[in-house]
N, C-alpha and C. Protein backbone atom coordinates (compact mmCIF):
# COMPACT_ATOMS: atom_id res chain seq x y z
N UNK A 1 -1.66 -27.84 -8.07
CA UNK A 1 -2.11 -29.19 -8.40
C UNK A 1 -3.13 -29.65 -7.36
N UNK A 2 -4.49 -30.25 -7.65
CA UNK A 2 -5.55 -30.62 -6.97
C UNK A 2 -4.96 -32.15 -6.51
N UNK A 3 -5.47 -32.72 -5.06
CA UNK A 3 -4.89 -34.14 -5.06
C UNK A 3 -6.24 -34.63 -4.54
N UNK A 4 -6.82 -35.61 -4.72
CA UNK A 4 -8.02 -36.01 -4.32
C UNK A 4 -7.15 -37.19 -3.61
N UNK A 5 -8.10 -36.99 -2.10
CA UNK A 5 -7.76 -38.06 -0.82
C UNK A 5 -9.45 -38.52 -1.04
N UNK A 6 -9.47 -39.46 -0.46
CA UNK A 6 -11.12 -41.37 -1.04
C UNK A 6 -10.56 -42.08 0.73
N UNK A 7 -11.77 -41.93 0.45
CA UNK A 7 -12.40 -42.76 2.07
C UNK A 7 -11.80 -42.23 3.50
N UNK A 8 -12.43 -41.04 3.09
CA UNK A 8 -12.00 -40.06 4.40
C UNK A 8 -12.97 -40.26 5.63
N UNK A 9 -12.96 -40.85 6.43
CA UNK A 9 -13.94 -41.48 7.59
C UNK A 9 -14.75 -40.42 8.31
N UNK A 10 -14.27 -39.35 8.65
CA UNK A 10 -15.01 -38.38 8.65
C UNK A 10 -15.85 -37.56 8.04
N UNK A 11 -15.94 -37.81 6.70
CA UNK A 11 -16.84 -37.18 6.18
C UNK A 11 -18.21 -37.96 6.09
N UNK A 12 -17.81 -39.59 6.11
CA UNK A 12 -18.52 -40.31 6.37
C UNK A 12 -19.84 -40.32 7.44
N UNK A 13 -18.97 -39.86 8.61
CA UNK A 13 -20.12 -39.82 9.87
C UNK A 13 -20.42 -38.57 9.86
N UNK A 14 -20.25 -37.27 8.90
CA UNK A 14 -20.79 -36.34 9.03
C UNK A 14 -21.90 -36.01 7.62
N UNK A 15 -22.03 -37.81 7.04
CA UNK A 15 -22.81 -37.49 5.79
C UNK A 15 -22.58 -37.06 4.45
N UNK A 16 -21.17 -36.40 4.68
CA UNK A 16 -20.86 -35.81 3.51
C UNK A 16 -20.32 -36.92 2.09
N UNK A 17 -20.42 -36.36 0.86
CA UNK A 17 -19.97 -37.49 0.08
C UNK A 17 -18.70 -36.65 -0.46
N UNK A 18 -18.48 -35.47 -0.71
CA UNK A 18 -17.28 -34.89 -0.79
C UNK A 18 -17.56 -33.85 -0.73
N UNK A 19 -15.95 -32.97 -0.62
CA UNK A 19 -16.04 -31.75 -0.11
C UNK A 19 -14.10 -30.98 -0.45
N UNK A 20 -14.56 -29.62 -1.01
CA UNK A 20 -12.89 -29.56 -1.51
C UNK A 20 -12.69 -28.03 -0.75
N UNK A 21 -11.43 -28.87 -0.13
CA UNK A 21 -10.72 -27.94 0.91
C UNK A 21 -9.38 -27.53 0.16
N UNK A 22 -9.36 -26.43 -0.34
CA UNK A 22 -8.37 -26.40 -1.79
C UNK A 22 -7.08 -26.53 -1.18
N UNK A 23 -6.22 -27.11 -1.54
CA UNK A 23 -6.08 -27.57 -2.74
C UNK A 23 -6.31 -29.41 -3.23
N UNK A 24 -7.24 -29.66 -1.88
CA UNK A 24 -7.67 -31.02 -1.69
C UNK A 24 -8.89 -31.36 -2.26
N UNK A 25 -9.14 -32.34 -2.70
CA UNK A 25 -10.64 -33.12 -2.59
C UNK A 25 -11.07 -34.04 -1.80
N UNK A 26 -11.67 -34.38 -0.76
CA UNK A 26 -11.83 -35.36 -0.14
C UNK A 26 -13.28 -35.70 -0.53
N UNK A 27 -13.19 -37.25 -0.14
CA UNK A 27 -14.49 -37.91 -0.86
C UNK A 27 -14.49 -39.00 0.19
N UNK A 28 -15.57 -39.64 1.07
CA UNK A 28 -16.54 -40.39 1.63
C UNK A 28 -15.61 -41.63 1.29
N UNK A 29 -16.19 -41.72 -0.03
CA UNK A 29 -16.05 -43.38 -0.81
C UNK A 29 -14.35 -43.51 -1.33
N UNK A 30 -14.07 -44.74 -1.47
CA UNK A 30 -12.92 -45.12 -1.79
C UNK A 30 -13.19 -44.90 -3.17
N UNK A 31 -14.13 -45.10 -3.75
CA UNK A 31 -14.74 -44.93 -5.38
C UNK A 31 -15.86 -44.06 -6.06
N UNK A 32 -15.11 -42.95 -5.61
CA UNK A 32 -16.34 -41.87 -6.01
C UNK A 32 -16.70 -41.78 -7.22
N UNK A 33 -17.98 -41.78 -7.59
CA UNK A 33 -18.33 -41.56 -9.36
C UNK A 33 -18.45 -40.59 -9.66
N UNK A 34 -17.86 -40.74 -10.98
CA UNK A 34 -17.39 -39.26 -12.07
C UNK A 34 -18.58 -38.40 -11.90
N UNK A 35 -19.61 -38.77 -11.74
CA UNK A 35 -20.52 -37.19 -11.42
C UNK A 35 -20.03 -36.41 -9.91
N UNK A 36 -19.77 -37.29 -8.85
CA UNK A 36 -19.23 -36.20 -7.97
C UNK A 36 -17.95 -35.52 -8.27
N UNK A 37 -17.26 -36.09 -8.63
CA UNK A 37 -15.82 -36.08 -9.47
C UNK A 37 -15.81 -34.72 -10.10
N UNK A 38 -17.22 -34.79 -11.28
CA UNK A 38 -17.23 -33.51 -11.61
C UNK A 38 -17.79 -31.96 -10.61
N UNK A 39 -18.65 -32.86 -9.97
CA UNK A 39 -19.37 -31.92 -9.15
C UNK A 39 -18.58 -31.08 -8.48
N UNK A 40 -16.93 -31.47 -7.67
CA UNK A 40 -16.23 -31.41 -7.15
C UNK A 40 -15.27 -30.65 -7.88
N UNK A 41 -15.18 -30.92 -8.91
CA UNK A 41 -14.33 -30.10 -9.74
C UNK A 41 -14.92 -28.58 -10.50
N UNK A 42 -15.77 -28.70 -10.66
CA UNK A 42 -16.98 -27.16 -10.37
C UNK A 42 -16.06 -26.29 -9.74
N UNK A 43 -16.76 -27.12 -8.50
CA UNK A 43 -15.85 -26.18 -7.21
C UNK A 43 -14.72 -25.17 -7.11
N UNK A 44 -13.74 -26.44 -7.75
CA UNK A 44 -12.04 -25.95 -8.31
C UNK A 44 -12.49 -25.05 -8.64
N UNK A 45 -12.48 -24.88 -10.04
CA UNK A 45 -13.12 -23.93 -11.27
C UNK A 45 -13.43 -22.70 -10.32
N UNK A 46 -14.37 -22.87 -9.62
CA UNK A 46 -14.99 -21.38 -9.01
C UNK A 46 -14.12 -20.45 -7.70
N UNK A 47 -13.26 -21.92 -7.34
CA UNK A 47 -11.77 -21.40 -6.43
C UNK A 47 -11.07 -20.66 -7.31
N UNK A 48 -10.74 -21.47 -8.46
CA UNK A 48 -9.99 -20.19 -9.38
C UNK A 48 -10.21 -18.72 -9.92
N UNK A 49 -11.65 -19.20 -10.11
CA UNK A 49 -12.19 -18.03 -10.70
C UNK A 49 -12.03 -16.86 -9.70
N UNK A 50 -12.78 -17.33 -8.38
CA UNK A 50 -12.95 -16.44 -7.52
C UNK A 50 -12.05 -15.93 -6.49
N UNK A 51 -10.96 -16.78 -6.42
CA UNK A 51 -9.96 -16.82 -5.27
C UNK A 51 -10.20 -17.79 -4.38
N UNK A 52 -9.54 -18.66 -3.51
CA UNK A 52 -9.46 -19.16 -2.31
C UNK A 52 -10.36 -18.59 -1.24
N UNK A 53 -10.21 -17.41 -0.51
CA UNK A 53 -10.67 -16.68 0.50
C UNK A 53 -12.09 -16.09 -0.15
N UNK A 54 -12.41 -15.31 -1.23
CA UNK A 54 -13.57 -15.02 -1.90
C UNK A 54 -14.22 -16.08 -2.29
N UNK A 55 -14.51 -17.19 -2.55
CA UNK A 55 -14.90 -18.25 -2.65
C UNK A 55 -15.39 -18.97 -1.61
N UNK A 56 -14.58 -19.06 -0.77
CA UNK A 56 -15.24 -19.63 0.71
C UNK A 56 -15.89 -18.43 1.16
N UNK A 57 -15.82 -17.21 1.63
CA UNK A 57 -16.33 -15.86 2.30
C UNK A 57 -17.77 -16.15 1.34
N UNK A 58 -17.74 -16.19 0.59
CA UNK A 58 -18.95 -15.81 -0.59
C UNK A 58 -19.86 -17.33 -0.49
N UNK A 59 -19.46 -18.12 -0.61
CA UNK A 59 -19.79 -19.33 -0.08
C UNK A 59 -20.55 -19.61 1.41
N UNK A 60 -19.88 -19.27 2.45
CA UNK A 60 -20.53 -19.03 3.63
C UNK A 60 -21.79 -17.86 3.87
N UNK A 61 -21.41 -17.27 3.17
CA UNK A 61 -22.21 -15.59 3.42
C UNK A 61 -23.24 -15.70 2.81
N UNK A 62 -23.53 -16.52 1.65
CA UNK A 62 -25.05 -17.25 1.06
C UNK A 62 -25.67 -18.04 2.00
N UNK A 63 -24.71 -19.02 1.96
CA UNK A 63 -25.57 -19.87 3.13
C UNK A 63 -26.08 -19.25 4.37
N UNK A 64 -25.42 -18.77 5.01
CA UNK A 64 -26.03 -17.96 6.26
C UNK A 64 -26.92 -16.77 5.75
N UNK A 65 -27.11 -16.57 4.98
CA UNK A 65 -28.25 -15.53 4.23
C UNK A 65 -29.15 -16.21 4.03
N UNK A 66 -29.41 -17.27 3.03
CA UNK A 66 -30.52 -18.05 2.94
C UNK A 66 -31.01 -19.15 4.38
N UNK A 67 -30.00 -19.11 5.57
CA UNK A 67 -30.48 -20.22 6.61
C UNK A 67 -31.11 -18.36 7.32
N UNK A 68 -31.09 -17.37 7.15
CA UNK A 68 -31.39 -16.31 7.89
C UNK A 68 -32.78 -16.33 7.53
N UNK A 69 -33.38 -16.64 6.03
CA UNK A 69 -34.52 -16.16 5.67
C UNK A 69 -35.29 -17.15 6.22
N UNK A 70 -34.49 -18.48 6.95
CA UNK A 70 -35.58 -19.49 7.12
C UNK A 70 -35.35 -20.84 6.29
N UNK A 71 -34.82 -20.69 5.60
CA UNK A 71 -34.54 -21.88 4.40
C UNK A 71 -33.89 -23.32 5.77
N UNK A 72 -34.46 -24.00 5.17
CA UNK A 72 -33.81 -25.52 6.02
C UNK A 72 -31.98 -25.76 5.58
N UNK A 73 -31.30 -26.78 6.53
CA UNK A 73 -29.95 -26.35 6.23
C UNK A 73 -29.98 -26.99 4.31
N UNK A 74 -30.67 -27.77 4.00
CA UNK A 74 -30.61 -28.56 2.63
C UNK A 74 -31.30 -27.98 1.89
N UNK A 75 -31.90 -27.28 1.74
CA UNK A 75 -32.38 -26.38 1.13
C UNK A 75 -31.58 -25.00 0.45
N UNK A 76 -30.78 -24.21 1.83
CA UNK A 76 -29.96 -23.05 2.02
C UNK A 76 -28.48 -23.68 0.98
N UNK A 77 -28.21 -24.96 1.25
CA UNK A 77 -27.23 -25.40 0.58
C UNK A 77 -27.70 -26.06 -1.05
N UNK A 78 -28.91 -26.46 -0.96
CA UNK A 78 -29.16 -26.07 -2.63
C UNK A 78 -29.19 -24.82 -2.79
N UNK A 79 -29.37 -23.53 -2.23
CA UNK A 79 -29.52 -22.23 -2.40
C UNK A 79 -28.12 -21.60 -3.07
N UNK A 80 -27.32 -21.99 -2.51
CA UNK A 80 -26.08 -21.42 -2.95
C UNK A 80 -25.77 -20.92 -4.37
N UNK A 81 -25.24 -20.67 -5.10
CA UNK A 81 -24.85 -19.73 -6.39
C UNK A 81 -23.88 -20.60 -6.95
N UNK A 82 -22.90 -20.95 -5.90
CA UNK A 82 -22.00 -22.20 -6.42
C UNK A 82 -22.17 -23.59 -6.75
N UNK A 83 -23.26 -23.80 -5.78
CA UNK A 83 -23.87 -25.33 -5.36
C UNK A 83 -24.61 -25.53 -6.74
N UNK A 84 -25.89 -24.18 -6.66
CA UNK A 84 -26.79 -24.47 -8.38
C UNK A 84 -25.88 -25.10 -9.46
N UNK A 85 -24.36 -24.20 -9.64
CA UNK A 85 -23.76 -24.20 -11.05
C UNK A 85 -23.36 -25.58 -10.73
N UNK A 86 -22.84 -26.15 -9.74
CA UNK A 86 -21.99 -26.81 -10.00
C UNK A 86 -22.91 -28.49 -10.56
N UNK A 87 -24.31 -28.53 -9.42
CA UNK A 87 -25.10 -29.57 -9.69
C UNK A 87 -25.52 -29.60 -11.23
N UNK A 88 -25.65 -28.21 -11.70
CA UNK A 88 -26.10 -27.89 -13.00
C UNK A 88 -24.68 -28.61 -14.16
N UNK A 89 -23.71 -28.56 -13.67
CA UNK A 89 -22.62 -28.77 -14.74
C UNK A 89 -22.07 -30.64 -13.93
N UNK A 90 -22.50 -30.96 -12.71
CA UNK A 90 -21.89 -32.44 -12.97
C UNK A 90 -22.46 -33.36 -13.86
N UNK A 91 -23.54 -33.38 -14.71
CA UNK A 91 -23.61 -34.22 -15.31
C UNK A 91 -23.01 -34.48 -16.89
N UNK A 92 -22.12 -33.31 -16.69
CA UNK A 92 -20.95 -33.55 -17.52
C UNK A 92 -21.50 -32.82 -19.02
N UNK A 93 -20.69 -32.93 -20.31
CA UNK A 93 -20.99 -32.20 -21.46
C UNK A 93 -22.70 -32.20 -21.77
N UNK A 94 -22.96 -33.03 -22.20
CA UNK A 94 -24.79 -33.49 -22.21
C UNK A 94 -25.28 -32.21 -21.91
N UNK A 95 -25.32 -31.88 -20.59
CA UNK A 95 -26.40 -31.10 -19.92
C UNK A 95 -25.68 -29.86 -19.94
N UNK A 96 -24.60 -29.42 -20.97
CA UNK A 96 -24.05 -28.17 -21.17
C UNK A 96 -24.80 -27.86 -22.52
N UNK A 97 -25.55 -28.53 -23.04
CA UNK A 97 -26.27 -28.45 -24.86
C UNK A 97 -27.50 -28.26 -24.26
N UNK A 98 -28.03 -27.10 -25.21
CA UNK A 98 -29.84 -27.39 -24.91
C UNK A 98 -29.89 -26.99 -23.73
């Protein structure tokens, strides 16, 4: 079972708006909107798919591949494989047509 914890103060001063540490979600805002919601739930999805440990390993190992070639850190983290799908699928059914 996923439990989403809202207005985590630290993620706050580190910028972040959420971030899922499985089997958690933590989120910035006391009221996160359903696009991060989904964005966040991607994530899940690709924990399952992939495993816990393969998921994060595979996760890190992009990023430090693409910050190797030079990529800026926001950039390297749009780079990701997980990050694409997941931005690609928060805007919910809509942008799954066409």
């Amino acid at each position: 079972m996923i439990r989403e914890i809202r207005n985590v103060r630290f993620l706050k001063r580190l910028g972040i708006n959420g971030i899922v540490l499985y089997p958690f979600i933590l989120y910035a805002s006391k009221t996160p909107g359903e696009r991060l919601r989904r964005h966040e739930m991607v994530h899940v999805a690709q924990i399952r798919r992939k495993g816990v440990i393969g998921f994060y390993l595979l996760y890190l190992f992009e990023y430090l591949l693409l910050r190797r070639r030079g990529l800026s850190h926001d950039a390297a983290y749009r780079g990701i494989s997980f990050e694409k799908e997941a931005y690609e699928l928060e805007a919910g059914p809509k942008n799954l047509i066409g």
